[in-house]
C-alpha atoms as a PDB file:
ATOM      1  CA  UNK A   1       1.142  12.732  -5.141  1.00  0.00           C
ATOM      2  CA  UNK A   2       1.985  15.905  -6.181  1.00  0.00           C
ATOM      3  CA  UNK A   3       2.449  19.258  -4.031  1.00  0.00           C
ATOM      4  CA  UNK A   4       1.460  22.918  -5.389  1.00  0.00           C
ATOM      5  CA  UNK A   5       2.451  26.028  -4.123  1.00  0.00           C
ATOM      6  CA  UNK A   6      -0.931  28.499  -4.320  1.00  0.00           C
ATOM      7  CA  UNK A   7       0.376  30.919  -2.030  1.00  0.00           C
ATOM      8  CA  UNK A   8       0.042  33.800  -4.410  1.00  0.00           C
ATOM      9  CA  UNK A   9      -3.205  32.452  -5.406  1.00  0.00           C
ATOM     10  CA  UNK A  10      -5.806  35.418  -6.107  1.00  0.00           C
ATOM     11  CA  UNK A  11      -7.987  33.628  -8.250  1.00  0.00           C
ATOM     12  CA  UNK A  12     -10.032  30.287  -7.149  1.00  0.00           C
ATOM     13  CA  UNK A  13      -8.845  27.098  -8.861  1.00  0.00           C
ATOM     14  CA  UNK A  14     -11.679  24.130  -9.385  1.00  0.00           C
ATOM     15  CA  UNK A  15     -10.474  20.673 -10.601  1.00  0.00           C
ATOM     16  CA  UNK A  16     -12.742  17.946 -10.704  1.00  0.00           C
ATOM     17  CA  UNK A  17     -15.351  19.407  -7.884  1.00  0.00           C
ATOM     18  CA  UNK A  18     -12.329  20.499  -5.299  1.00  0.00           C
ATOM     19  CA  UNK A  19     -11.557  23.833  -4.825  1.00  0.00           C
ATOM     20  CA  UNK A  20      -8.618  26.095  -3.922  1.00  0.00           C
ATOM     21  CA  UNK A  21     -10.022  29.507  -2.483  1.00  0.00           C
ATOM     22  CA  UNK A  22      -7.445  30.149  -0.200  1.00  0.00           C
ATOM     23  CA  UNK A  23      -3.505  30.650  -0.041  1.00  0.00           C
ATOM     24  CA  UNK A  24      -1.708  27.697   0.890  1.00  0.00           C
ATOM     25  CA  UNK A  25       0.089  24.667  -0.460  1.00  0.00           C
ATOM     26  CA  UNK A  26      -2.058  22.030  -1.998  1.00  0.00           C
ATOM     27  CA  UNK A  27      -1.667  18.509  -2.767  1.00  0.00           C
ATOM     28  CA  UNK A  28      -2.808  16.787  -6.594  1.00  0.00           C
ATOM     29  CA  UNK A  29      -4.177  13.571  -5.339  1.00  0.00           C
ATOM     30  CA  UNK A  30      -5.825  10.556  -7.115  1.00  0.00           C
ATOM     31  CA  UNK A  31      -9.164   9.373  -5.376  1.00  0.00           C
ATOM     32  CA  UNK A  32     -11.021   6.347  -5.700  1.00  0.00           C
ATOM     33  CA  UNK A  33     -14.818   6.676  -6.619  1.00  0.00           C
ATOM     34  CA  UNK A  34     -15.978   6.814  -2.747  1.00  0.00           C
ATOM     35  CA  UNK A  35     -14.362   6.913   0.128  1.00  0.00           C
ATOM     36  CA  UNK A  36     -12.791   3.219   1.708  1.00  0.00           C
ATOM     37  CA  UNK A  37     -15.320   2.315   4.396  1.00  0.00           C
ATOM     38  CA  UNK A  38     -13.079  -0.556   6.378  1.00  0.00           C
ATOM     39  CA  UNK A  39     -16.870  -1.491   7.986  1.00  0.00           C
ATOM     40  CA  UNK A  40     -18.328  -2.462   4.550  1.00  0.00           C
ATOM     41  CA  UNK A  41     -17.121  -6.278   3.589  1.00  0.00           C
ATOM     42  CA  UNK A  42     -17.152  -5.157  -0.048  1.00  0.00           C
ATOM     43  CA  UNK A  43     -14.737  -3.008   0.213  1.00  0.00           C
ATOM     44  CA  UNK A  44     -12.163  -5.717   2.203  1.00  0.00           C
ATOM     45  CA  UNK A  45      -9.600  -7.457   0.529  1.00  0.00           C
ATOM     46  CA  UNK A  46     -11.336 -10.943   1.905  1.00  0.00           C
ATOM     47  CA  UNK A  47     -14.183 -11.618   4.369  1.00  0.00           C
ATOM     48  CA  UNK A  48     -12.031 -12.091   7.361  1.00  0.00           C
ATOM     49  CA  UNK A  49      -9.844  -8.854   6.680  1.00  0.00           C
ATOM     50  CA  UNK A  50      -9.729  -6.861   9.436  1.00  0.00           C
ATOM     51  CA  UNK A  51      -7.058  -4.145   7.988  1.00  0.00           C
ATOM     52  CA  UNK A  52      -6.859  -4.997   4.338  1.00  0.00           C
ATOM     53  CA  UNK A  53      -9.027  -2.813   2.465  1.00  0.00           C
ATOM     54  CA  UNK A  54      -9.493  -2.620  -1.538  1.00  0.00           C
ATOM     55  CA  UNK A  55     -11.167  -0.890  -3.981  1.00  0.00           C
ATOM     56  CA  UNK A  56     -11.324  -0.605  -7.820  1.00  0.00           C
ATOM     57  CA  UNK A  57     -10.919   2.867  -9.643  1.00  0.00           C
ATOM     58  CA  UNK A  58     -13.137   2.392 -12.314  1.00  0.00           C
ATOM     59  CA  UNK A  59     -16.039   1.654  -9.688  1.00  0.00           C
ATOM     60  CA  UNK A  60     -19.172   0.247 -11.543  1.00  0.00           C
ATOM     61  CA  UNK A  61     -18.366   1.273 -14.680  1.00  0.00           C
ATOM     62  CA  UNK A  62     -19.226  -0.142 -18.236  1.00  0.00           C
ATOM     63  CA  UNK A  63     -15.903  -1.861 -19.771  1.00  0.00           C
ATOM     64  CA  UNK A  64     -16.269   0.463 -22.302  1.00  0.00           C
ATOM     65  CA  UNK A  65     -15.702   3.284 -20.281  1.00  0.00           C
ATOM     66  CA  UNK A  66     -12.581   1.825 -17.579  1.00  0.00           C
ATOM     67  CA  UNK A  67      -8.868   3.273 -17.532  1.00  0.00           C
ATOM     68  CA  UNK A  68     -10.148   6.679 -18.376  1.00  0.00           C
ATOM     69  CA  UNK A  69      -7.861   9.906 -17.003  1.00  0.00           C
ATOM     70  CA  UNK A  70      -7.289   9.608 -13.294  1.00  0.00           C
ATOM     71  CA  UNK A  71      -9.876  11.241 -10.638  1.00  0.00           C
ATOM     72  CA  UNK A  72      -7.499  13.989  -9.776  1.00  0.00           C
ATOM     73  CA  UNK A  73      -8.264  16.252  -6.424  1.00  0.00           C
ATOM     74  CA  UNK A  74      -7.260  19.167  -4.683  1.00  0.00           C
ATOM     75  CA  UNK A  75      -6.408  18.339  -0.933  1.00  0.00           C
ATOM     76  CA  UNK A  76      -4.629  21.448   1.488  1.00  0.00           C
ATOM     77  CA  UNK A  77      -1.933  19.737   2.737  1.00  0.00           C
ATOM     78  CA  UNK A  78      -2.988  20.098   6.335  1.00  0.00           C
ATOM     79  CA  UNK A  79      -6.062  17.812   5.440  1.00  0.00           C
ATOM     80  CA  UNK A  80      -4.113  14.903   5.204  1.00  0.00           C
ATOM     81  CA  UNK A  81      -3.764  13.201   8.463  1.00  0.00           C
ATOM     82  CA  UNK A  82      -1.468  10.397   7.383  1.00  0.00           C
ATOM     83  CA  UNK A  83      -0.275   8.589   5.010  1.00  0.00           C
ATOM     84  CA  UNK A  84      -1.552   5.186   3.451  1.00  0.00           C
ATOM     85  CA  UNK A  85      -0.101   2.214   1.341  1.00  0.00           C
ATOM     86  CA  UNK A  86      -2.080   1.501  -2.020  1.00  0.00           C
ATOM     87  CA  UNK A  87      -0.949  -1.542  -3.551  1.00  0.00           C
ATOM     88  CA  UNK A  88      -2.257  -2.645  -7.094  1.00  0.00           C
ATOM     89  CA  UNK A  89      -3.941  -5.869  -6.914  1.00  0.00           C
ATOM     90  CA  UNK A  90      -3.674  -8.762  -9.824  1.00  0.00           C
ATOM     91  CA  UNK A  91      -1.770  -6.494 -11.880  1.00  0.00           C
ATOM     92  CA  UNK A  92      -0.647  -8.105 -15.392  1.00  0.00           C
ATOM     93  CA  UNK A  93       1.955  -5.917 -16.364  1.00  0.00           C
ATOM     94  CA  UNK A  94       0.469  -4.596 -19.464  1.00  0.00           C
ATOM     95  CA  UNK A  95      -1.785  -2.334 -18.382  1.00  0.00           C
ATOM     96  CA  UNK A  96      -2.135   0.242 -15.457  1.00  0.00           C
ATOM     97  CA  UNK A  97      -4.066  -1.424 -12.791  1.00  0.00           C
ATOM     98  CA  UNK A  98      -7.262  -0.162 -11.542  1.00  0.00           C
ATOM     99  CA  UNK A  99      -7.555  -2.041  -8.318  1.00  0.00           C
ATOM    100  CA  UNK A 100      -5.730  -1.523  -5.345  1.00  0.00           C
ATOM    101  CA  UNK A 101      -5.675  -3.061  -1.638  1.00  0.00           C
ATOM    102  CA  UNK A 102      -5.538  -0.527   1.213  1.00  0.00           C
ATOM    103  CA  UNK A 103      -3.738  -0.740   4.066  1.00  0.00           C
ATOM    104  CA  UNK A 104      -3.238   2.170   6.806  1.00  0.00           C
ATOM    105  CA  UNK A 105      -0.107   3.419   8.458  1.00  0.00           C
ATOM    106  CA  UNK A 106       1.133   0.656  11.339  1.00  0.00           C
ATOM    107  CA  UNK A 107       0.168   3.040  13.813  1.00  0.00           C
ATOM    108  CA  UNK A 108      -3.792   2.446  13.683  1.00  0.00           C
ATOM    109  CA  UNK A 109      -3.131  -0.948  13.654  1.00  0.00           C
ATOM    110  CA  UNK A 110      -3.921  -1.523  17.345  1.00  0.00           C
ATOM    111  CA  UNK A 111      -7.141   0.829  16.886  1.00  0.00           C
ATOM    112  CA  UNK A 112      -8.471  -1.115  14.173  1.00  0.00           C
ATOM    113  CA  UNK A 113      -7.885  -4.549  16.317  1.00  0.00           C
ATOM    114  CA  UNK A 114      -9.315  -2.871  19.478  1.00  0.00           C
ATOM    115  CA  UNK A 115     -12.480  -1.577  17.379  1.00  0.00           C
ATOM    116  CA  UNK A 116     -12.912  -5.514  16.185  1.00  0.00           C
ATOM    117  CA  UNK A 117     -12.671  -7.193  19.754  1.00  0.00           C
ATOM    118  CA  UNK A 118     -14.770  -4.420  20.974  1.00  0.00           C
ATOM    119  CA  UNK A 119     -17.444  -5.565  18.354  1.00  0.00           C
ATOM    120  CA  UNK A 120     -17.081  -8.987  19.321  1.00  0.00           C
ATOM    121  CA  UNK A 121     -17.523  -9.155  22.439  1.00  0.00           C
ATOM    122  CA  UNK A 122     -20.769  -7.022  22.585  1.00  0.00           C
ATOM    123  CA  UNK A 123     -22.244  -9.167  20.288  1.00  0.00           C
ATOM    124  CA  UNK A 124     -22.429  -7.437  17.179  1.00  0.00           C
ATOM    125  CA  UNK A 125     -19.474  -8.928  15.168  1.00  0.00           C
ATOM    126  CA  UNK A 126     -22.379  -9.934  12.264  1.00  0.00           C
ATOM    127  CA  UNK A 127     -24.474  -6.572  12.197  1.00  0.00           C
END
């Protein structure tokens, strides 16, 4: 991640869709293609994860088309309420990697567990 100083910004700056229209310091941050969604099994790093998420940069796309420039973003620094571990998954060494399992800061850990007995118990663990 990168950090920008805009704070003399008089001019908007758009990259990729995000924009900078006020004064401030701005982070430069990669993004997958949508946003991790810990409820959706497809997007967990096995069926019985409860905190292991993963995703894959290049999305659905064609072969032909992966490991193109990286999804960059604009993010005010403010927005980002913590921080997150990406780590790349079945990575060969010879190329960048393009997927990556999640896994949130140790402090939502209980929150996430809670969430999953709370789900359990009213019956809904299979919905």
């Amino acid at each position: 991640m990168v950090f920008v100083n805009l704070l003399s910004l008089s001019t908007e700056i758009e990259v990729n869709g995000t924009v900078a229209d006020s004064k401030g310091y701005y982070a430069i941050i990669e993004s997958m293609p949508d946003p991790l969604d810990y409820e959706d099994e497809d997007q967990l790093a096995h069926p019985q994860s409860l905190l292991v998420g993963w995703g894959d940069k290049n999305g659905d796309l064609p072969v032909s088309e992966r490991n193109r420039e990286p999804r960059l973003h604009l993010a005010t620094v403010e927005s980002i309420l913590g921080p997150i571990i990406a780590v790349p998954y079945d990575a060969d060494g010879e190329s960048a990697p393009s997927e990556f399992m999640f896994l949130p800061e140790r402090s939502q850990w209980p929150f996430v567990f809670m969430k999953h007995i709370k789900k359990v118990l009213s019956g809904k663990e299979h919905d």
